[in-house]
C-alpha atoms as a PDB file:
ATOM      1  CA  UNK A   1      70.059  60.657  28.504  1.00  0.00           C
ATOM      2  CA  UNK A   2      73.660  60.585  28.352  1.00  0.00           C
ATOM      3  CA  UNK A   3      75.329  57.907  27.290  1.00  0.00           C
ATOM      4  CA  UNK A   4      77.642  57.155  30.408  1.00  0.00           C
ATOM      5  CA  UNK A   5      74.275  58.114  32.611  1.00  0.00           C
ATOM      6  CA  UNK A   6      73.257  54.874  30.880  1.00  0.00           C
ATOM      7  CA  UNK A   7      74.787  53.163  34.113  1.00  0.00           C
ATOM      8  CA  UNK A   8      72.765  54.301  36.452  1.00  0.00           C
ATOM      9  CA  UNK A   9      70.023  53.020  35.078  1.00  0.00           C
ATOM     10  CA  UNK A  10      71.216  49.288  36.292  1.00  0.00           C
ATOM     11  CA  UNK A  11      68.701  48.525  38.917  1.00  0.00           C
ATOM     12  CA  UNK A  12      68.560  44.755  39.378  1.00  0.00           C
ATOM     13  CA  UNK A  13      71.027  42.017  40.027  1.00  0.00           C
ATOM     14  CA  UNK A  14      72.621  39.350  37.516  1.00  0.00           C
ATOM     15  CA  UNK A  15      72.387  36.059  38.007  1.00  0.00           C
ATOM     16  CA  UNK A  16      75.736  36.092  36.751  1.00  0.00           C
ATOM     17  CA  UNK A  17      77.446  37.874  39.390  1.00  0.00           C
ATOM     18  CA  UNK A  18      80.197  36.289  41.012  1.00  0.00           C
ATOM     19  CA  UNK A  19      79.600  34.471  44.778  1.00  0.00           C
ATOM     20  CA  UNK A  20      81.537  37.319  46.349  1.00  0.00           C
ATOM     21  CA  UNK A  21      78.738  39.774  45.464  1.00  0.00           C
ATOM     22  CA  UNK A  22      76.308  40.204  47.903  1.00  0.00           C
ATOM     23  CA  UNK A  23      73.080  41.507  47.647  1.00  0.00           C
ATOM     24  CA  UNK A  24      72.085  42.071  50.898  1.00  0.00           C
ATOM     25  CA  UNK A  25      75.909  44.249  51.452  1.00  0.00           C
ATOM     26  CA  UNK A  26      73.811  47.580  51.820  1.00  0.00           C
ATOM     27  CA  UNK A  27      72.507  46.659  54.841  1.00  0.00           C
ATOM     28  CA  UNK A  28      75.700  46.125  56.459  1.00  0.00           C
ATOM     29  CA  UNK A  29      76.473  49.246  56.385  1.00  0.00           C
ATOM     30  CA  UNK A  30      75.727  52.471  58.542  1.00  0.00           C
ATOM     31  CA  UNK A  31      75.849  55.713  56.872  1.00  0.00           C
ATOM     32  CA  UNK A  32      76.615  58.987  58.897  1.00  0.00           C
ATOM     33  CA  UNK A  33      76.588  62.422  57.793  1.00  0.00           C
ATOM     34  CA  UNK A  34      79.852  64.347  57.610  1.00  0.00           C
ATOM     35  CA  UNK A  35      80.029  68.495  57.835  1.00  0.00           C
ATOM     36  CA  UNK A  36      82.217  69.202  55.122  1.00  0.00           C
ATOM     37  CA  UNK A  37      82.261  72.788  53.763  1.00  0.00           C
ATOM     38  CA  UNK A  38      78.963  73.513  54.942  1.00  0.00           C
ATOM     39  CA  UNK A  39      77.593  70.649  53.397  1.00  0.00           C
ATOM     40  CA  UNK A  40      76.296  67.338  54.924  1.00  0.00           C
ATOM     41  CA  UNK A  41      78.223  64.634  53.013  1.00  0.00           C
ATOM     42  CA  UNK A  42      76.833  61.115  53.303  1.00  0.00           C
ATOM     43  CA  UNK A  43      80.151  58.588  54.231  1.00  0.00           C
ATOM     44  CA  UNK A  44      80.129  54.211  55.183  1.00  0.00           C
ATOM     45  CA  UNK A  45      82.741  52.995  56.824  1.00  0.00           C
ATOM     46  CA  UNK A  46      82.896  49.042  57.412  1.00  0.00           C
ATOM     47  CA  UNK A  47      86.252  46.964  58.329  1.00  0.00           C
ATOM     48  CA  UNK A  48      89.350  47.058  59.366  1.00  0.00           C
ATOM     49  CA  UNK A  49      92.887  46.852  57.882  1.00  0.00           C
ATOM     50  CA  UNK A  50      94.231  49.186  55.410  1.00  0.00           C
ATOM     51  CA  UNK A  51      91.806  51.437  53.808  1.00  0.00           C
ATOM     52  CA  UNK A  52      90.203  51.702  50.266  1.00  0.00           C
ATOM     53  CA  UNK A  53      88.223  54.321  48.940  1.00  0.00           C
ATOM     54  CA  UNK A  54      85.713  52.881  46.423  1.00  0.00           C
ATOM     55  CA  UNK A  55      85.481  55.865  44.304  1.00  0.00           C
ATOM     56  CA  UNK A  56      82.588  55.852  41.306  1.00  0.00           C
ATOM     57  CA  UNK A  57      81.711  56.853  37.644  1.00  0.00           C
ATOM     58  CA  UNK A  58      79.391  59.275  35.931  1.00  0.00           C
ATOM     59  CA  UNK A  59      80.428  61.695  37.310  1.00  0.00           C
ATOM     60  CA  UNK A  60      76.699  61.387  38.297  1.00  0.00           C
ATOM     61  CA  UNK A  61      76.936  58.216  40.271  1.00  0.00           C
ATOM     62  CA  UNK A  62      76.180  57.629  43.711  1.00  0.00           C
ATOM     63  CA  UNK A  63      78.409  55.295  45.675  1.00  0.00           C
ATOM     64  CA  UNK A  64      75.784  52.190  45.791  1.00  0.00           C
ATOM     65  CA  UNK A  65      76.864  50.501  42.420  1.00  0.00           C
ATOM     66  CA  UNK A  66      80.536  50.382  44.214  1.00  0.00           C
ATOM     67  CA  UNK A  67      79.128  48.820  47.055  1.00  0.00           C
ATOM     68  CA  UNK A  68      76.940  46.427  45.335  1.00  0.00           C
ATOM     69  CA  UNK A  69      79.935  45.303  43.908  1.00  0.00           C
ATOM     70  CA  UNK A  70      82.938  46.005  46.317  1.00  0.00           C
ATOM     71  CA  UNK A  71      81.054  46.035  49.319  1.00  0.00           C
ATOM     72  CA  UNK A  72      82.514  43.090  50.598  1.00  0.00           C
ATOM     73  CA  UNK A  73      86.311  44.033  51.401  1.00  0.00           C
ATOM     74  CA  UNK A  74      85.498  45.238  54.407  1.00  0.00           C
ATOM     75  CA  UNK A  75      86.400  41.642  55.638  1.00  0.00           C
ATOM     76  CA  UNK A  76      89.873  42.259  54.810  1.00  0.00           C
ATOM     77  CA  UNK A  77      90.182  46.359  54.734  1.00  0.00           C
ATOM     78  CA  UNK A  78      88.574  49.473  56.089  1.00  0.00           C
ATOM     79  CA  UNK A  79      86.310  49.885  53.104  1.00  0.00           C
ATOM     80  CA  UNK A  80      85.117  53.332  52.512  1.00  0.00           C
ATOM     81  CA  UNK A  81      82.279  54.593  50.680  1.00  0.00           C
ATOM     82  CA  UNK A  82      80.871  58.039  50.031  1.00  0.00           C
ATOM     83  CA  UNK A  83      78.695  60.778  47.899  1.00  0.00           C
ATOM     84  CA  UNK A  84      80.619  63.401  46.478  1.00  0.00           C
ATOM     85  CA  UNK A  85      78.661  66.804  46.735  1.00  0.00           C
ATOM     86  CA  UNK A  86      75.400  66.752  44.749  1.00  0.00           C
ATOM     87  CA  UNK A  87      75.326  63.044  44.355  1.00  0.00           C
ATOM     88  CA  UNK A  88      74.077  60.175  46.326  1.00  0.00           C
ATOM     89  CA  UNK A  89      72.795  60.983  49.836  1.00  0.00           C
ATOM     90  CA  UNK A  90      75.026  64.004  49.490  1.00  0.00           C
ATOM     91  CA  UNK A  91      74.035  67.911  49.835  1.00  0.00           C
ATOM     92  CA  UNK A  92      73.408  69.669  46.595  1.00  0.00           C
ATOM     93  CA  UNK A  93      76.226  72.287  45.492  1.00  0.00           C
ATOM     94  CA  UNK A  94      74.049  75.609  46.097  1.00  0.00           C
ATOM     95  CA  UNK A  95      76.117  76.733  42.844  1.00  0.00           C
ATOM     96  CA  UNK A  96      77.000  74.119  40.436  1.00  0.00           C
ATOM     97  CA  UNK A  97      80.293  76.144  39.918  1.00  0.00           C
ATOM     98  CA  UNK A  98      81.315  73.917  42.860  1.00  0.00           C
ATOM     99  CA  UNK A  99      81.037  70.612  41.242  1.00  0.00           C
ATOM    100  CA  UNK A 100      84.090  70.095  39.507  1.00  0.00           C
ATOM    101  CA  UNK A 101      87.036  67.192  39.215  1.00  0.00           C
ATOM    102  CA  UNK A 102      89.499  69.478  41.772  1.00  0.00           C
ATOM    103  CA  UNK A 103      86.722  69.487  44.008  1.00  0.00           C
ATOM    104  CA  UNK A 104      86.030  66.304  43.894  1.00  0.00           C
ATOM    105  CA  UNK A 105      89.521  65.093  44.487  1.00  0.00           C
ATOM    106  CA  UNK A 106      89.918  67.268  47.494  1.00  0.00           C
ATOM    107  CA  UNK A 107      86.739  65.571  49.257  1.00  0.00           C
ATOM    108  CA  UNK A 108      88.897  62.518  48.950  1.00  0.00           C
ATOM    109  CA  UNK A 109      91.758  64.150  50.969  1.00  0.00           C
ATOM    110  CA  UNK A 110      88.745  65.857  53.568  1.00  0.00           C
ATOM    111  CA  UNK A 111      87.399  62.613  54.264  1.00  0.00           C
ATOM    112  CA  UNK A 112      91.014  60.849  54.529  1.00  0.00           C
ATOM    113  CA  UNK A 113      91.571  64.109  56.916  1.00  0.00           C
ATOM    114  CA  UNK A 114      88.120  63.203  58.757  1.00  0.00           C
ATOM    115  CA  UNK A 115      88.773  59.152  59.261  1.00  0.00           C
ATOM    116  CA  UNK A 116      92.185  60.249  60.294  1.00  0.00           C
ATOM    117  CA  UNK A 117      94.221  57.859  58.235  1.00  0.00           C
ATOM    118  CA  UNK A 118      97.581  58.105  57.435  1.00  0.00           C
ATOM    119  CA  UNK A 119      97.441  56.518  53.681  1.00  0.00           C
ATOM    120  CA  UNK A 120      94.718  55.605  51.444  1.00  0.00           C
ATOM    121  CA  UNK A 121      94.378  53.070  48.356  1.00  0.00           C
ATOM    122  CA  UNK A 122      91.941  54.230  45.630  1.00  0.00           C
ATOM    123  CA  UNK A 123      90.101  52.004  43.539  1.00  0.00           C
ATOM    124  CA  UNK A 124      87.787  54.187  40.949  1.00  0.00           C
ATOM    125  CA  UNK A 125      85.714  52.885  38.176  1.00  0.00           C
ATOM    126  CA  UNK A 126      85.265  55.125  34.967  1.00  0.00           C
ATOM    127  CA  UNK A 127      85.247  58.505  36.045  1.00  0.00           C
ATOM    128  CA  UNK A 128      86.342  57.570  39.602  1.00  0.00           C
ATOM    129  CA  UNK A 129      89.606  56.950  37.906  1.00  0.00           C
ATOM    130  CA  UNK A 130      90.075  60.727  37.318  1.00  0.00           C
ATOM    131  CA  UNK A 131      89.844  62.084  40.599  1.00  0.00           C
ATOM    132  CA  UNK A 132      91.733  58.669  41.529  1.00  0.00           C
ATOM    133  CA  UNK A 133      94.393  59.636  39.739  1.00  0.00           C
ATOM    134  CA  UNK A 134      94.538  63.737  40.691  1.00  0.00           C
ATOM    135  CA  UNK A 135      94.686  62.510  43.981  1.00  0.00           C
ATOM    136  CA  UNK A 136      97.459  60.623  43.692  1.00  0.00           C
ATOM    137  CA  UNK A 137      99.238  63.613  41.678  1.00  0.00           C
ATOM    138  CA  UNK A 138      98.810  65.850  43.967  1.00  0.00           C
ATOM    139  CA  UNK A 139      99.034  63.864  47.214  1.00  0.00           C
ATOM    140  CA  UNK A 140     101.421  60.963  46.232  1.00  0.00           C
ATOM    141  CA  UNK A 141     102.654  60.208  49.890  1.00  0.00           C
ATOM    142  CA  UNK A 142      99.059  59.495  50.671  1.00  0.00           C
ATOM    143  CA  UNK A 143      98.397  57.055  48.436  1.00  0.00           C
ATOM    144  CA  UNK A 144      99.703  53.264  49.015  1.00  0.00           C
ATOM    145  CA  UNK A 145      97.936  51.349  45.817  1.00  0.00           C
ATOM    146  CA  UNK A 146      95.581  52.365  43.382  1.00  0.00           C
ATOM    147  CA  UNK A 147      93.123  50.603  41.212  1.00  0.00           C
ATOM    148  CA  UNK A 148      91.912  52.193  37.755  1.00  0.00           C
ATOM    149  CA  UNK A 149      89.137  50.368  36.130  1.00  0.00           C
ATOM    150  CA  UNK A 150      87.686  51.251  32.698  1.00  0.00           C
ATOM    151  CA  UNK A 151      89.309  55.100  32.705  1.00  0.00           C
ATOM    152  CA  UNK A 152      90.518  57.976  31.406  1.00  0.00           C
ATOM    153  CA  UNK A 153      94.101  59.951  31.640  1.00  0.00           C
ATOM    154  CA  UNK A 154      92.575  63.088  30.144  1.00  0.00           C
ATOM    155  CA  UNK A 155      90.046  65.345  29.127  1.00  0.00           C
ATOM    156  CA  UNK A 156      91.207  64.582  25.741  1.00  0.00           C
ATOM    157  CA  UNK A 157      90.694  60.588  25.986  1.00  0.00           C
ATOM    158  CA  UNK A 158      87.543  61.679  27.050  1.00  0.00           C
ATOM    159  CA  UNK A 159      86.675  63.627  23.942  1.00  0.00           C
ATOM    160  CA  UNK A 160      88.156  61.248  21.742  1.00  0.00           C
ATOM    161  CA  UNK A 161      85.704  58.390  23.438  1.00  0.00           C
ATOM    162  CA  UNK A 162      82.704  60.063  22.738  1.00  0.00           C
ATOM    163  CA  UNK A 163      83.774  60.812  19.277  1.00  0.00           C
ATOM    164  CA  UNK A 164      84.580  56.823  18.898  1.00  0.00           C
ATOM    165  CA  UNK A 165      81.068  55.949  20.634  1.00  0.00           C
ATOM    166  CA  UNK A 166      79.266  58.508  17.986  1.00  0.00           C
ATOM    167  CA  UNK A 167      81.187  56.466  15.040  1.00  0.00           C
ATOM    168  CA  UNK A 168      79.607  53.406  16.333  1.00  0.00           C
ATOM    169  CA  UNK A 169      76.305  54.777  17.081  1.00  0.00           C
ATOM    170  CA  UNK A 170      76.155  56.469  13.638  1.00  0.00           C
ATOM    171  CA  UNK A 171      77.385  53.586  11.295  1.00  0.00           C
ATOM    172  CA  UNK A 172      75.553  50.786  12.988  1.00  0.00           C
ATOM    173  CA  UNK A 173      72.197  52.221  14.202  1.00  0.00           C
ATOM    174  CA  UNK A 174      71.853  54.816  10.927  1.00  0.00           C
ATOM    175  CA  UNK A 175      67.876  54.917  11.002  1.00  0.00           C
ATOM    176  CA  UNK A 176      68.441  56.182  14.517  1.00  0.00           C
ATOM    177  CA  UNK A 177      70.943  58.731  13.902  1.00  0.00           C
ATOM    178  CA  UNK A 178      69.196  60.474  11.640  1.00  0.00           C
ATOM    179  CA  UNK A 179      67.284  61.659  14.608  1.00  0.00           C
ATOM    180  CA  UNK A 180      70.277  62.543  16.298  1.00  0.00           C
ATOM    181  CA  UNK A 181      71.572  64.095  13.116  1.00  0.00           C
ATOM    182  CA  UNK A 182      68.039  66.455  12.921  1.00  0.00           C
ATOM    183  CA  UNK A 183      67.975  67.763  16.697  1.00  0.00           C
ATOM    184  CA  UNK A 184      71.752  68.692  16.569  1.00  0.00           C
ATOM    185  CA  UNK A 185      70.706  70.506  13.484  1.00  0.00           C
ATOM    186  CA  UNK A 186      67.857  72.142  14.974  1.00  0.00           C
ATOM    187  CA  UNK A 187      70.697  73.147  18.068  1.00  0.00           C
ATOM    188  CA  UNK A 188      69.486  70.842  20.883  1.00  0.00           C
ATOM    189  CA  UNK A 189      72.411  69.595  23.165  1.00  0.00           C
ATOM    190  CA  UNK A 190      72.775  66.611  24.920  1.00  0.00           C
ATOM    191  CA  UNK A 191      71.105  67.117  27.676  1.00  0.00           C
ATOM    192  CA  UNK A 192      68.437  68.646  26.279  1.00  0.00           C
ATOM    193  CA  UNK A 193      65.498  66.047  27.050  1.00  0.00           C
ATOM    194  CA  UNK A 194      64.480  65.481  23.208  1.00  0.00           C
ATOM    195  CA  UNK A 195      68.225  64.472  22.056  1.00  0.00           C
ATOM    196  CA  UNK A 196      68.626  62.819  25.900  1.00  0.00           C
ATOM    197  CA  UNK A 197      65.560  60.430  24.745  1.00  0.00           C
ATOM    198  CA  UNK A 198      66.823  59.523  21.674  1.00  0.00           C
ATOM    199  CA  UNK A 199      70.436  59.293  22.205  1.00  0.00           C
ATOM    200  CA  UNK A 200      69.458  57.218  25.424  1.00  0.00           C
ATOM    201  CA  UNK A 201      68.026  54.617  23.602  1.00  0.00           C
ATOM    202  CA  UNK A 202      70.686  53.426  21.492  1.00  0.00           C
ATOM    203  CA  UNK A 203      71.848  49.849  22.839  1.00  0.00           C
ATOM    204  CA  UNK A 204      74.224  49.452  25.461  1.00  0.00           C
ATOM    205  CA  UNK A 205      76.644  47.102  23.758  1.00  0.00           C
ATOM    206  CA  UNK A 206      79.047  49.731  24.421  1.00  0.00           C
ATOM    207  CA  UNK A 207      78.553  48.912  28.100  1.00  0.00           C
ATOM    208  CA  UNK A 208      78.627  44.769  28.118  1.00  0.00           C
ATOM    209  CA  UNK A 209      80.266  43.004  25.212  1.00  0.00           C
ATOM    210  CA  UNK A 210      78.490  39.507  25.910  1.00  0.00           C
ATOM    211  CA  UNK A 211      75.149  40.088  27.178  1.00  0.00           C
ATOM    212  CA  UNK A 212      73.875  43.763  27.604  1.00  0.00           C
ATOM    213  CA  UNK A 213      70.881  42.364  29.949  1.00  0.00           C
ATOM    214  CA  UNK A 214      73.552  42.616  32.410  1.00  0.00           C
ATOM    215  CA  UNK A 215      72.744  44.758  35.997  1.00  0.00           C
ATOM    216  CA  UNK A 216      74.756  46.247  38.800  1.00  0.00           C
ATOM    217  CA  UNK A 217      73.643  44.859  42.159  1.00  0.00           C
ATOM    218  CA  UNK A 218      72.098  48.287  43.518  1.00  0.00           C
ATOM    219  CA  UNK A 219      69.722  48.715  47.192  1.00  0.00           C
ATOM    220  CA  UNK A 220      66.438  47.563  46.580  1.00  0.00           C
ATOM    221  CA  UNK A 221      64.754  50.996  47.841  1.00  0.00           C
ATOM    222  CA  UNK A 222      64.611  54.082  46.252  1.00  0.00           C
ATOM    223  CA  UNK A 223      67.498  56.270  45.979  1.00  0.00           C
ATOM    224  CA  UNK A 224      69.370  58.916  43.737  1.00  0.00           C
ATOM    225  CA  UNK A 225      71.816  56.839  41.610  1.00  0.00           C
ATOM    226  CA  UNK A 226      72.272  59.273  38.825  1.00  0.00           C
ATOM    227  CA  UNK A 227      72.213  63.395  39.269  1.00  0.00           C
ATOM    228  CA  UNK A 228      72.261  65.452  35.935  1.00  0.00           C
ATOM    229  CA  UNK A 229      73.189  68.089  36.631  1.00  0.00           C
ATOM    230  CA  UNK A 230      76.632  66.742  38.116  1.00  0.00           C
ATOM    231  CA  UNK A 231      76.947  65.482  34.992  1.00  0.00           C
ATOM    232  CA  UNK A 232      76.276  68.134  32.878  1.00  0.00           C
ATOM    233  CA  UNK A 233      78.818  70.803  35.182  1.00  0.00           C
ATOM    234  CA  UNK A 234      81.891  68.398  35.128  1.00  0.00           C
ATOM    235  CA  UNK A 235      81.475  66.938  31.342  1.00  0.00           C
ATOM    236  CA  UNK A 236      79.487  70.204  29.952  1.00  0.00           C
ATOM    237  CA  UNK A 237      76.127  70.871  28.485  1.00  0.00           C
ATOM    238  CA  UNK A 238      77.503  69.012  25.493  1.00  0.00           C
ATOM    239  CA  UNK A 239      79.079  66.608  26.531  1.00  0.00           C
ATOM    240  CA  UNK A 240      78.742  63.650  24.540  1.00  0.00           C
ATOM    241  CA  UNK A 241      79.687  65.488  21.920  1.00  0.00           C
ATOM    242  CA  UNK A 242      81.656  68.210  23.214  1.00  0.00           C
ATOM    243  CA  UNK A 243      83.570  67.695  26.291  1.00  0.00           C
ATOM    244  CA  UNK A 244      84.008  70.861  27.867  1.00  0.00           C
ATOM    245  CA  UNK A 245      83.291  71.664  32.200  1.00  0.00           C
ATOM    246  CA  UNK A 246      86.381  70.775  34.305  1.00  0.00           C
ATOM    247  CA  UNK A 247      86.884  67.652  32.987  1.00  0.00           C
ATOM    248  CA  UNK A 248      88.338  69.154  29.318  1.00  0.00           C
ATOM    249  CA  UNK A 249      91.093  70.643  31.333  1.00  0.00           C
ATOM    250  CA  UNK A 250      92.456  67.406  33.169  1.00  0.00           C
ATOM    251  CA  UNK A 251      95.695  65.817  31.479  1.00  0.00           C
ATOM    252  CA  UNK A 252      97.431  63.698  33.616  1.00  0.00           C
ATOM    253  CA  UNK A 253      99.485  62.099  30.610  1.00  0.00           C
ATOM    254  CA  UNK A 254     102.670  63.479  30.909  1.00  0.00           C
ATOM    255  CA  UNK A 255     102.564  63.089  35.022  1.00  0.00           C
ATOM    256  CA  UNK A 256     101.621  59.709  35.250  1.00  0.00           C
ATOM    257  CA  UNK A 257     105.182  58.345  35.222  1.00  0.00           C
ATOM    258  CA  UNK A 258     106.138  60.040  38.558  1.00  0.00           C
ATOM    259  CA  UNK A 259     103.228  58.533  40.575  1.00  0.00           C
ATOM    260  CA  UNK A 260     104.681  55.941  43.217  1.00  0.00           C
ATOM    261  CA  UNK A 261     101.395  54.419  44.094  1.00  0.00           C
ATOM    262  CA  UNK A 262     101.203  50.577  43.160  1.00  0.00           C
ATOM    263  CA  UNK A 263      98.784  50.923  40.399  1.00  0.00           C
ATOM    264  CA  UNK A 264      96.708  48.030  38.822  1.00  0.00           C
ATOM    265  CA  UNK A 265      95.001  49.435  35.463  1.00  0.00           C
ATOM    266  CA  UNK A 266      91.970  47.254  33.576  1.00  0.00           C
ATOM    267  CA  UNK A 267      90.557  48.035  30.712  1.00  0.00           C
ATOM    268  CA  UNK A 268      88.024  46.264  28.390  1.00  0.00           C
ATOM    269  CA  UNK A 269      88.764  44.705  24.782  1.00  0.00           C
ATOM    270  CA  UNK A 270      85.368  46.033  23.849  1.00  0.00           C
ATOM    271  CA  UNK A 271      84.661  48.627  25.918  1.00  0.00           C
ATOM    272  CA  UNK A 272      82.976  51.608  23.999  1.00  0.00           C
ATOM    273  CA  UNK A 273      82.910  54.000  27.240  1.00  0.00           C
ATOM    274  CA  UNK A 274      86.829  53.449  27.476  1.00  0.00           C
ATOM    275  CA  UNK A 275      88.352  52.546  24.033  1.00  0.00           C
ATOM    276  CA  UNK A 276      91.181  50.229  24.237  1.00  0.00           C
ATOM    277  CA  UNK A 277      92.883  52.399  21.282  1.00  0.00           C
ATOM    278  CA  UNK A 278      93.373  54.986  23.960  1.00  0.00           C
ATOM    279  CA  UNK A 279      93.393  52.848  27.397  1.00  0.00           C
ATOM    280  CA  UNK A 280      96.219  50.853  25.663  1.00  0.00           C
ATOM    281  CA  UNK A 281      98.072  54.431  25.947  1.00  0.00           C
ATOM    282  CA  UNK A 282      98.625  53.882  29.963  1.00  0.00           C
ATOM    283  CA  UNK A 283     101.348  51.199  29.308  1.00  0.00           C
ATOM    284  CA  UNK A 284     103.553  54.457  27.617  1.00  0.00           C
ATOM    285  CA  UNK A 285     102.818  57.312  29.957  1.00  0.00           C
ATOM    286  CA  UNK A 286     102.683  54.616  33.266  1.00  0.00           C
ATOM    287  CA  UNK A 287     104.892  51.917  32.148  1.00  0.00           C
ATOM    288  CA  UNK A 288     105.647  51.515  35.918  1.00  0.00           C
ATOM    289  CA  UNK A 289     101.896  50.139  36.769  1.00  0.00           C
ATOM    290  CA  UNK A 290     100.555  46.980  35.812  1.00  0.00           C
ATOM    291  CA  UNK A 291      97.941  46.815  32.887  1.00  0.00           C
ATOM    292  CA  UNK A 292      95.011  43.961  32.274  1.00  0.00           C
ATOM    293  CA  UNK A 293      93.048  43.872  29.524  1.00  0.00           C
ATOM    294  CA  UNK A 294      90.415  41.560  29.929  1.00  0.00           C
ATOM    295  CA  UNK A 295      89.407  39.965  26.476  1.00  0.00           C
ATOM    296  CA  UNK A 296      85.600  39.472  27.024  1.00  0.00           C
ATOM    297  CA  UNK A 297      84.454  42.469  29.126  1.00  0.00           C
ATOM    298  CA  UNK A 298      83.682  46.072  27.857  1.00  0.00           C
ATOM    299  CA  UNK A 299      83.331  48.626  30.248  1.00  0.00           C
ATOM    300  CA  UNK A 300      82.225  46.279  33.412  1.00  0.00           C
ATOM    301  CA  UNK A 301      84.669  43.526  33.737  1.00  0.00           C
ATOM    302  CA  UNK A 302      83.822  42.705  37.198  1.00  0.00           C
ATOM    303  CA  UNK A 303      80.446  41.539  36.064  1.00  0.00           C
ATOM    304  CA  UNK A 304      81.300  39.988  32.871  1.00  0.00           C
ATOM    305  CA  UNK A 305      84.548  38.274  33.991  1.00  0.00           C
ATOM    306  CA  UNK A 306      84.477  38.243  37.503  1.00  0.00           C
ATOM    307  CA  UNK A 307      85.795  34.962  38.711  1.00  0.00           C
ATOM    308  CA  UNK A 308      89.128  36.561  36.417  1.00  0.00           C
ATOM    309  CA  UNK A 309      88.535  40.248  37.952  1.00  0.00           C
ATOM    310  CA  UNK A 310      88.160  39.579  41.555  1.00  0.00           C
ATOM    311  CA  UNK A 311      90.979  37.063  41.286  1.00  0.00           C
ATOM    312  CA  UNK A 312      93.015  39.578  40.151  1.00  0.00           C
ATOM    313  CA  UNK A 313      92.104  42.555  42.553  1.00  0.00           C
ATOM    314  CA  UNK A 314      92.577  39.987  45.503  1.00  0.00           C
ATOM    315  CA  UNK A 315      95.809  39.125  44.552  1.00  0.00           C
ATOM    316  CA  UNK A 316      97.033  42.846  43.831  1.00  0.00           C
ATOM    317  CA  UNK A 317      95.541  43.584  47.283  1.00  0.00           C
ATOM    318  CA  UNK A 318      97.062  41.112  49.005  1.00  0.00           C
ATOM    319  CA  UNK A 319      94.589  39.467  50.075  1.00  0.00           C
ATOM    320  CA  UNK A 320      95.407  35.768  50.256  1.00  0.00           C
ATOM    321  CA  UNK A 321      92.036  33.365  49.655  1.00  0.00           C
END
């Protein structure tokens, strides 16, 4: 298992959760199937006000971890919530060519297109944040605020994440690595199932600094919260060691300064996913956005702080309590 599939493996709610999340949300909302491309896409749409697309991680995640936690802005905003292609409740790709970060950013432009809205705010959560902020790139009159929470400006940040993860993994959990250490010698990739087990079973302190028993509020029946092969397309058949796919090739570094979106950026003092060595990096290539690190969270904040994180996304929203 890869190590960012690790989140969709969160099936049961925290008693810590903040008051705001609710876990009956899911069944507030109505799911319809869009014809996009040929494909049937699977979109909820709840509220009214100015939109936000809830945009999530993985990139193997459906859109029900969002929910569970964001689900409840549609009492202020037109909250919008959907499967890319091959994830979720979403077609599969009949080529996994077709899964890629461009494509995935323009399905956030067909459904704007489809809900006919004028402009959008994005908030995305680990990978969500790259397509979050391609979109904005390449459609910046479209965009009114963004939200980037636990993410990456690159293929490169990516890379170097996995390579900082590995360093932990290696020098803390050494009788474990030298598992790792023998598949990769005997060539198996990551997600090969024998190196999957194995490097799926490290601990995810990575994931919560404080208490790693901690769960995203998720629908209580069955559905596809991770897809693989998503994963292994967009990040590569390596890729928690080597990034390659689509994702190798974004670098939004040197662009980010030009974006005009209102942009809120968190990241995590102990966040393993998204290493504040290179999240700190935002505040030089987007000194125009604001940037929150939150001291006790790693690559969740909005269930390890979330009295501080929901304060904050309410107030950069507008929304007055």
């Amino acid at each position: 298992m890869n190590a960012y599939s690790l989140l969709a493996l969160l099936f049961f709610l925290s008693p810590f959760l903040n008051a705001q999340i609710d876990p009956e949300i899911f069944d507030k909302y109505e799911g319809e199937k869009i014809q996009i491309d040929g494909y049937n896409i699977h979109l909820e749409v709840k509220g009214e006000g100015d939109p936000i697309f809830f945009l999530p991680g993985g990139p193997g995640n459906s859109h029900d971890y969002m929910q569970g936690s964001f689900g409840h802005y549609y009492k202020t905003h037109k909250a919008v919530f959907f499967d890319w292609l091959g994830r979720g409740l979403s077609d599969d790709a009949r080529d996994v060519k077709e899964y890629s970060v461009e494509a995935d950013v323009e399905m956030i432009e067909k459904i704007r297109i489809y809900l006919k809205l004028e402009k959008i705010s994005l908030v995305g959560h680990s990978y969500g944040t790259v397509p979050a902020q391609g979109y904005a790139i390449k459609y910046p009159d479209r965009v009114d605020k963004m939200v980037l929470i636990n993410g990456f400006h690159s293929g490169a940040m990516w890379q170097a994440n996995c390579d900082s993860y590995n360093h932990y993994a290696k020098t803390h959990f050494p009788e474990k690595w030298k598992t790792v250490d023998s598949l990769r010698a005997l060539g198996y990739l990551s997600t090969d199932k024998p190196l999957q087990d194995v490097y799926g079973d490290f601990p995810t302190k990575y994931v919560y600094y404080h208490n790693t028993e901690l769960i995203q509020n998720v629908p209580k029946e069955k559905y596809r919260g991770w897809a693989a092969d998503v994963y292994a397309t967009i990040i590569g058949p390596d890729g928690d060691f080597d990034v390659s796919g689509s994702m190798i090739n974004q670098d939004y570094r040197r662009l980010l300064k030009d974006v005009s979106a209102k942009t809120l950026i968190i990241a995590g003092r102990y966040d393993g996913v998204s290493t504040p060595e290179f999240a700190v990096q935002y505040k030089t290539f987007m000194p125009q956005a604001r940037f929150e690190m939150f001291e006790k969270s790693a690559h969740n904040p909005y269930l390890e702080e979330p009295e501080k994180f929901y304060a904050l996304l309410d107030d950069f929203l507008g929304i007055k309590n």
